[in-house]
Protein backbone atom coordinates (compact mmCIF):
# COMPACT_ATOMS: atom_id res chain seq x y z
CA UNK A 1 106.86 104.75 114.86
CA UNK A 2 106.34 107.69 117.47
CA UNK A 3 106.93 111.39 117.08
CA UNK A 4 110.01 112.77 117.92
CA UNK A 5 108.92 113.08 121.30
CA UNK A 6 108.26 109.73 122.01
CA UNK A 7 104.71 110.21 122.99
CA UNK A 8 102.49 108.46 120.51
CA UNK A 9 102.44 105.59 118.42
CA UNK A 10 101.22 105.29 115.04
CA UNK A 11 101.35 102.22 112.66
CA UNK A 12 103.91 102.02 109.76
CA UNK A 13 103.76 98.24 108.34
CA UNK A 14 103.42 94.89 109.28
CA UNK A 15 105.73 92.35 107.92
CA UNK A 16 104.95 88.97 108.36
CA UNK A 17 107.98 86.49 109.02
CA UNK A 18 108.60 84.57 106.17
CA UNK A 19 108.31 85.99 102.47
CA UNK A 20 110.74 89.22 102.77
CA UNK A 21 110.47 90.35 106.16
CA UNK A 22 114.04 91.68 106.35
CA UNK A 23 113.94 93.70 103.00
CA UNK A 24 111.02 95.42 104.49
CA UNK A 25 112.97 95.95 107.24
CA UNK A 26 115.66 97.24 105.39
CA UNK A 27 113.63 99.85 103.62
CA UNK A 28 111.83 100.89 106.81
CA UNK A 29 115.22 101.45 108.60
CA UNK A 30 116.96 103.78 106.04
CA UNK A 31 113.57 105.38 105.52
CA UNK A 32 112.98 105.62 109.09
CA UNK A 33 116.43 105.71 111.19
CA UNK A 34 115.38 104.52 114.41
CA UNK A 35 117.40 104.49 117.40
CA UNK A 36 115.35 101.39 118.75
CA UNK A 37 113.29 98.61 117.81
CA UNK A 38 110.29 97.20 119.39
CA UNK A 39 109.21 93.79 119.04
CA UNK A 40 105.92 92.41 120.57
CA UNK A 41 106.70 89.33 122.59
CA UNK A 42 104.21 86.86 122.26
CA UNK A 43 104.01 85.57 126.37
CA UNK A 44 101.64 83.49 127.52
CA UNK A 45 98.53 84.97 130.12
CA UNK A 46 100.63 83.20 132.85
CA UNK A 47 103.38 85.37 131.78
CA UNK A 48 105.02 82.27 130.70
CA UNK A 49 107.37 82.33 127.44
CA UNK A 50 106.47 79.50 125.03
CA UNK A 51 108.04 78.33 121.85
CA UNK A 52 106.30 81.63 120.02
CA UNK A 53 107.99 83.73 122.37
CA UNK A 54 111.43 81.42 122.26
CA UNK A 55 111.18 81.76 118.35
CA UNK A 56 110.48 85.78 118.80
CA UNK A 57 114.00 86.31 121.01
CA UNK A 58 115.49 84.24 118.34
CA UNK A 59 114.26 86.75 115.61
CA UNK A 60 115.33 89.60 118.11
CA UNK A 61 118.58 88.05 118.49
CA UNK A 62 119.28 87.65 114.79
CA UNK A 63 117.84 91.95 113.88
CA UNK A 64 120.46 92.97 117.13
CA UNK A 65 123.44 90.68 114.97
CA UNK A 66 122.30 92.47 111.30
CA UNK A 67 122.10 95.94 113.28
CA UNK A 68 124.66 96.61 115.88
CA UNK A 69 123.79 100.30 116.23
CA UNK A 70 119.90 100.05 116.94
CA UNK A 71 119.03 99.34 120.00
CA UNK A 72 116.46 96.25 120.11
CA UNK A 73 113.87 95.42 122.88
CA UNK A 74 110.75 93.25 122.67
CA UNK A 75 107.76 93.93 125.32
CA UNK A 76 104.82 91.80 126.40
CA UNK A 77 102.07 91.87 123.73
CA UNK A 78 99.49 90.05 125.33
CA UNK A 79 95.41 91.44 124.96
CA UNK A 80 96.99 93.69 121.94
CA UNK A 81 94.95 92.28 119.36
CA UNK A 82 92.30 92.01 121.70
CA UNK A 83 92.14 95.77 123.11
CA UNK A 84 93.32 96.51 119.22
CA UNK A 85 89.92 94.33 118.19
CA UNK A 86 87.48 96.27 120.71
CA UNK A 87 88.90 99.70 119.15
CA UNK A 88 88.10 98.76 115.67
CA UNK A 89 84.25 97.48 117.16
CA UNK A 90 84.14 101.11 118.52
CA UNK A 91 84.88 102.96 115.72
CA UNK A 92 82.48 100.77 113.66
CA UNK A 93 85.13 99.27 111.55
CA UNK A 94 83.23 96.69 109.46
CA UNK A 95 84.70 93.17 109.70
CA UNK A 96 86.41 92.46 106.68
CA UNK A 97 88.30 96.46 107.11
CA UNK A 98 89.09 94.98 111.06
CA UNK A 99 91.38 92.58 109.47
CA UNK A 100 93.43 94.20 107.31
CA UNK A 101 94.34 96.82 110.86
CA UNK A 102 94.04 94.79 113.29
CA UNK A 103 97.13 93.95 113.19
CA UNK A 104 99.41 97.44 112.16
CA UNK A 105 96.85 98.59 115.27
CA UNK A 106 97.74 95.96 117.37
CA UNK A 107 101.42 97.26 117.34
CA UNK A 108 100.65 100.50 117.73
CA UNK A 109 99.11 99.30 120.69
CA UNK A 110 102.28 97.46 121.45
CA UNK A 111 104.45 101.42 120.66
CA UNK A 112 101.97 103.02 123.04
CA UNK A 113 102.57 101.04 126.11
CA UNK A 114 106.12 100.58 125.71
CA UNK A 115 106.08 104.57 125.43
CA UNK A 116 103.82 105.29 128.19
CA UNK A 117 105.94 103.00 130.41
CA UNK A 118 109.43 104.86 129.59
């Protein structure tokens, strides 16, 4: 999510595709209302897309069909979990606490870019 301004990002959830991705979805829509939604694109270093990144625009594809009145983008994730990774090692987040955020602070990573780019 960002603040009302659209200046900074902070971390919500992560849903993992598979289980009940779209009910948590659901919920963080009507909890939420966003006007857009950001998915990280998973492109290769060469800036390639690959069959993660093919699967991700199907994904994309399939939220724009279930919600006509969001707008939905994806944007390049790659070195988020990296950069997200060296934050955690900065802060002194012990290893086992680094994976259960590296991944909500990975997308906020993600948020951040995608904000400081509009």
């Amino acid at each position: 999510m960002s603040d009302p301004l659209g200046l900074f990002a902070q971390g919500v959830g992560v849903w993992n595709v598979g289980d009940n991705w779209k009910l948590a979805l659901d919920d963080c829509i009507r909890k939420y209302r966003p006007n857009t939604l950001l998915i990280g694109l998973p492109v290769r270093t060469t800036g390639e897309k690959g069959v993660e990144a093919e699967k991700v625009l199907r994904i994309a594809d399939e939220i724009k069909s279930s919600y006509p009145d969001i707008k939905v983008e994806t944007w390049d994730e790659r070195f988020t979990t990296a950069i997200a990774e060296q934050v955690l090692l900065e802060a002194d987040v012990s290893r086992s606490k680094r994976r259960q955020k590296i991944d909500k602070l990975a997308a906020v990573v993600i948020l951040q870019s995608w904000l400081e780019r509009k």
